[in-house]
PDB file of N, CA and C in Angstrom:
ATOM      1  N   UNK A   1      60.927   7.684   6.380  1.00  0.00           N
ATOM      2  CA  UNK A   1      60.137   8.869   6.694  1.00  0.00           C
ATOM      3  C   UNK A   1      59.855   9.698   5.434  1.00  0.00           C
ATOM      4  N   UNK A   2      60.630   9.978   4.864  1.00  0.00           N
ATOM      5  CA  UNK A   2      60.533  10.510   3.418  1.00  0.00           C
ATOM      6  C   UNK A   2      59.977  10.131   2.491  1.00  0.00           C
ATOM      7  N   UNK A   3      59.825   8.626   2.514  1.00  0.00           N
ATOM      8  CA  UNK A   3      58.970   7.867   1.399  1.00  0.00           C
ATOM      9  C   UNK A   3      57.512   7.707   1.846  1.00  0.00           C
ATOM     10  N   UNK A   4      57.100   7.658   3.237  1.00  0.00           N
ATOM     11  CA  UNK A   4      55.863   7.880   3.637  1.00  0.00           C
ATOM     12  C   UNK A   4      55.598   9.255   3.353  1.00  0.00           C
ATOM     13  N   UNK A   5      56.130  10.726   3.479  1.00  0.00           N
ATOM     14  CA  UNK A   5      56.037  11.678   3.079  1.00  0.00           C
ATOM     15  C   UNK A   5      54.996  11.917   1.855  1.00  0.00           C
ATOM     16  N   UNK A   6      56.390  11.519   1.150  1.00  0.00           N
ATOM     17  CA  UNK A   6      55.979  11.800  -0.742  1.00  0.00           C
ATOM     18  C   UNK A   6      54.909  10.705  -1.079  1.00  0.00           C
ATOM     19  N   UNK A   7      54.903   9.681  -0.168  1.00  0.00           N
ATOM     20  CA  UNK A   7      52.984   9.396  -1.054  1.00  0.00           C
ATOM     21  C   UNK A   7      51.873   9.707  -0.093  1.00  0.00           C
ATOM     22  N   UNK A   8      52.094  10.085   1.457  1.00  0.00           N
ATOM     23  CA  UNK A   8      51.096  10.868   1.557  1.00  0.00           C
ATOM     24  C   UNK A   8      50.690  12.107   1.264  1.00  0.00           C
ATOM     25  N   UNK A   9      51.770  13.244   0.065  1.00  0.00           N
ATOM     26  CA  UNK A   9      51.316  14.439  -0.563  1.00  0.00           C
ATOM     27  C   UNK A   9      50.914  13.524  -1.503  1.00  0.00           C
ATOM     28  N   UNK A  10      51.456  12.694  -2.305  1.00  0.00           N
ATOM     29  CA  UNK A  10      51.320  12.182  -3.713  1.00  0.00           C
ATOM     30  C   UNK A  10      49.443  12.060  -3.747  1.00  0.00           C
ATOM     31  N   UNK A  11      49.415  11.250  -2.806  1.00  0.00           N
ATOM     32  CA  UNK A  11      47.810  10.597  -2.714  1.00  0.00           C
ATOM     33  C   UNK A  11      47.164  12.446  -2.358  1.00  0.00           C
ATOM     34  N   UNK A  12      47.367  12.958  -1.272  1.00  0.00           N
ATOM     35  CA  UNK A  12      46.317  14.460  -1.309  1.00  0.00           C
ATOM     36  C   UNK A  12      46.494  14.772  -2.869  1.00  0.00           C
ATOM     37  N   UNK A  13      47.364  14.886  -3.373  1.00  0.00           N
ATOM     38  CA  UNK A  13      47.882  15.892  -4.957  1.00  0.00           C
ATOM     39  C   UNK A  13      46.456  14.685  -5.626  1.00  0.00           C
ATOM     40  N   UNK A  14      46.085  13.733  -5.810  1.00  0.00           N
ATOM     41  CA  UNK A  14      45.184  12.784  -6.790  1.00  0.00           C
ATOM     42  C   UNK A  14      44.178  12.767  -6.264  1.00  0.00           C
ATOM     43  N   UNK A  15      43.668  12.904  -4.926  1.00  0.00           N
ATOM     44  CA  UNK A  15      42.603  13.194  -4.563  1.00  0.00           C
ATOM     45  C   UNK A  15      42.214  14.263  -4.975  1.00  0.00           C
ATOM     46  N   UNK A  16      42.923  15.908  -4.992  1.00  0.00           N
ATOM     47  CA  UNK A  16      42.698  17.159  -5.114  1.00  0.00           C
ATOM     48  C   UNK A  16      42.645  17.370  -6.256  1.00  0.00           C
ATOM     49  N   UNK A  17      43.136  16.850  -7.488  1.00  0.00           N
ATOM     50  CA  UNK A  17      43.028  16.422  -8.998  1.00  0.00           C
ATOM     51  C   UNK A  17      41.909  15.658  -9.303  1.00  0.00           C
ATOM     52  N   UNK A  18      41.816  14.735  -8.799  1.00  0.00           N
ATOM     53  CA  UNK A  18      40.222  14.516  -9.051  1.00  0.00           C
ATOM     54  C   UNK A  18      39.046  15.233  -8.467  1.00  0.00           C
ATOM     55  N   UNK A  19      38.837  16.114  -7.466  1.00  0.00           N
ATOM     56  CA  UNK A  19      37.359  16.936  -7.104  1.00  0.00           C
ATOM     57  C   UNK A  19      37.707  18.006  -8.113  1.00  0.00           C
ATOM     58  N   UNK A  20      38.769  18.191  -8.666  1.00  0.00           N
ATOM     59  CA  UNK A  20      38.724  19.611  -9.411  1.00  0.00           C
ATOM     60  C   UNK A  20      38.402  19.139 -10.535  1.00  0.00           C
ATOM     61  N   UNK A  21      38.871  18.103 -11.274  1.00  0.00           N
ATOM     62  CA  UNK A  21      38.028  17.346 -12.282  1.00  0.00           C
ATOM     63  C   UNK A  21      36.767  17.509 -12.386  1.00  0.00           C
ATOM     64  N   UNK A  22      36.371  16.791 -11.154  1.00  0.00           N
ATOM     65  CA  UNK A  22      34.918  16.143 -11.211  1.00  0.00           C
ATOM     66  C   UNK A  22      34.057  17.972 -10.923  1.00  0.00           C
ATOM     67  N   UNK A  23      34.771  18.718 -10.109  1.00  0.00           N
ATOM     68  CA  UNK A  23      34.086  20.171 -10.180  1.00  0.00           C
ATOM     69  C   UNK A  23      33.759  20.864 -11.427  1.00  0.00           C
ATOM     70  N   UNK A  24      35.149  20.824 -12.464  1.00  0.00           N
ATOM     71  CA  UNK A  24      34.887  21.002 -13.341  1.00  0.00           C
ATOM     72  C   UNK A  24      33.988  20.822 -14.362  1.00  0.00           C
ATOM     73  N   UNK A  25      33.733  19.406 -14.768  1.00  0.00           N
ATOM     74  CA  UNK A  25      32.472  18.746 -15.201  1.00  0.00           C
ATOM     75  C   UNK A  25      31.215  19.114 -15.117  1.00  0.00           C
ATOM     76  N   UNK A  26      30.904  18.922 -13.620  1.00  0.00           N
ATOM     77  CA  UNK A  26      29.876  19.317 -12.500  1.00  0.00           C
ATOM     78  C   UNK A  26      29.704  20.598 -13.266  1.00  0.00           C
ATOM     79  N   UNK A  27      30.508  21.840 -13.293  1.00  0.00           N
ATOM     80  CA  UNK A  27      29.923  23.071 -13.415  1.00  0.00           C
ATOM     81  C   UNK A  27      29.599  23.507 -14.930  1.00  0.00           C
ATOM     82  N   UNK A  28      30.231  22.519 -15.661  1.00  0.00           N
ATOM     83  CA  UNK A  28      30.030  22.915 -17.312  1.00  0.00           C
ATOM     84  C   UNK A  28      28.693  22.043 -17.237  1.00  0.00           C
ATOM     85  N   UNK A  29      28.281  20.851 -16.800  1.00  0.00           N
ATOM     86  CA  UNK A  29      26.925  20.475 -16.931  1.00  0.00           C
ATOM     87  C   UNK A  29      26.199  21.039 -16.678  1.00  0.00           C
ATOM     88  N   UNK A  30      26.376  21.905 -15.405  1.00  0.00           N
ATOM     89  CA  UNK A  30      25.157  22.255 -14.696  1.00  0.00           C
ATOM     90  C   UNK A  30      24.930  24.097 -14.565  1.00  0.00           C
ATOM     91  N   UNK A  31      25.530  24.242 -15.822  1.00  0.00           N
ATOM     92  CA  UNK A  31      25.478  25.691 -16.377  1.00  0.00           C
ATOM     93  C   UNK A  31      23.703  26.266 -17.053  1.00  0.00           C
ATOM     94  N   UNK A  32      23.029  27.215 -16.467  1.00  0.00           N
ATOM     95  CA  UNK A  32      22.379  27.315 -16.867  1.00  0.00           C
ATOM     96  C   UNK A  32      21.846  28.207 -17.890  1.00  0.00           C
ATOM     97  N   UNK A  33      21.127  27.970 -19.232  1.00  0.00           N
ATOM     98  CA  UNK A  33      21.277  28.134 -20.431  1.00  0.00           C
ATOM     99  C   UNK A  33      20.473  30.070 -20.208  1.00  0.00           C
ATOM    100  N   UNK A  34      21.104  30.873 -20.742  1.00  0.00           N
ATOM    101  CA  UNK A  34      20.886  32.216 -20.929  1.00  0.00           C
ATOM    102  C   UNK A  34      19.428  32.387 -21.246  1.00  0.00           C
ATOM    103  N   UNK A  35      18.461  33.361 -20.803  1.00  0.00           N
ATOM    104  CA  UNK A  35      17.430  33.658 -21.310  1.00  0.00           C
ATOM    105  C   UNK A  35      17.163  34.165 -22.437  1.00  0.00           C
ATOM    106  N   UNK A  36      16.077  34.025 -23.279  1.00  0.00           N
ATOM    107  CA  UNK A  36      15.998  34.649 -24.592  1.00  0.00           C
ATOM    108  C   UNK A  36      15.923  36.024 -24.737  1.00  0.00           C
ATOM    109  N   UNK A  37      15.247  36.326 -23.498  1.00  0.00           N
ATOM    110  CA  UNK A  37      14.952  37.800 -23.623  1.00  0.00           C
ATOM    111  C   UNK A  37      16.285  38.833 -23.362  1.00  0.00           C
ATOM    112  N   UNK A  38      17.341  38.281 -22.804  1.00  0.00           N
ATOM    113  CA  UNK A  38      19.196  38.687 -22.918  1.00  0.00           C
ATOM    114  C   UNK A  38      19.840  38.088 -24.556  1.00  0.00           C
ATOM    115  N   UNK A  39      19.706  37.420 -25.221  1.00  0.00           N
ATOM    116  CA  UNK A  39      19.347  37.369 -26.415  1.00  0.00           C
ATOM    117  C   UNK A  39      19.100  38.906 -27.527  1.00  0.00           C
ATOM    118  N   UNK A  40      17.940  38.716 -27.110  1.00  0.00           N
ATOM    119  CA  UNK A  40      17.261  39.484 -28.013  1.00  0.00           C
ATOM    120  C   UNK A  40      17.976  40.770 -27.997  1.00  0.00           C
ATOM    121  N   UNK A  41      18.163  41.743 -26.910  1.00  0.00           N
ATOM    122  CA  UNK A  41      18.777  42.877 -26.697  1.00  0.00           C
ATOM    123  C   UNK A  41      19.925  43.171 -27.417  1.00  0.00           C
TER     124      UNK A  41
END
């Protein structure tokens, strides 16, 4: 019972490590670049 336990958190914990990964990524790509006219000021 205990060993089914700890790898069904183990596996949520690597699933939940990878979307925060892949979120991460996702949001530094898809950052959109400042206007010039906020720039200029």
């Amino acid at each position: 019972m205990k060993k089914t336990l700890s790898m069904l958190l183990g596996a949520v914990a690597l699933v939940v490590a990878g979307v925060a990964t892949t979120g991460c990524w996702w949001a530094f790509i898809d950052e959109p670049e400042m206007p010039k006219s906020m720039l200029n000021k």
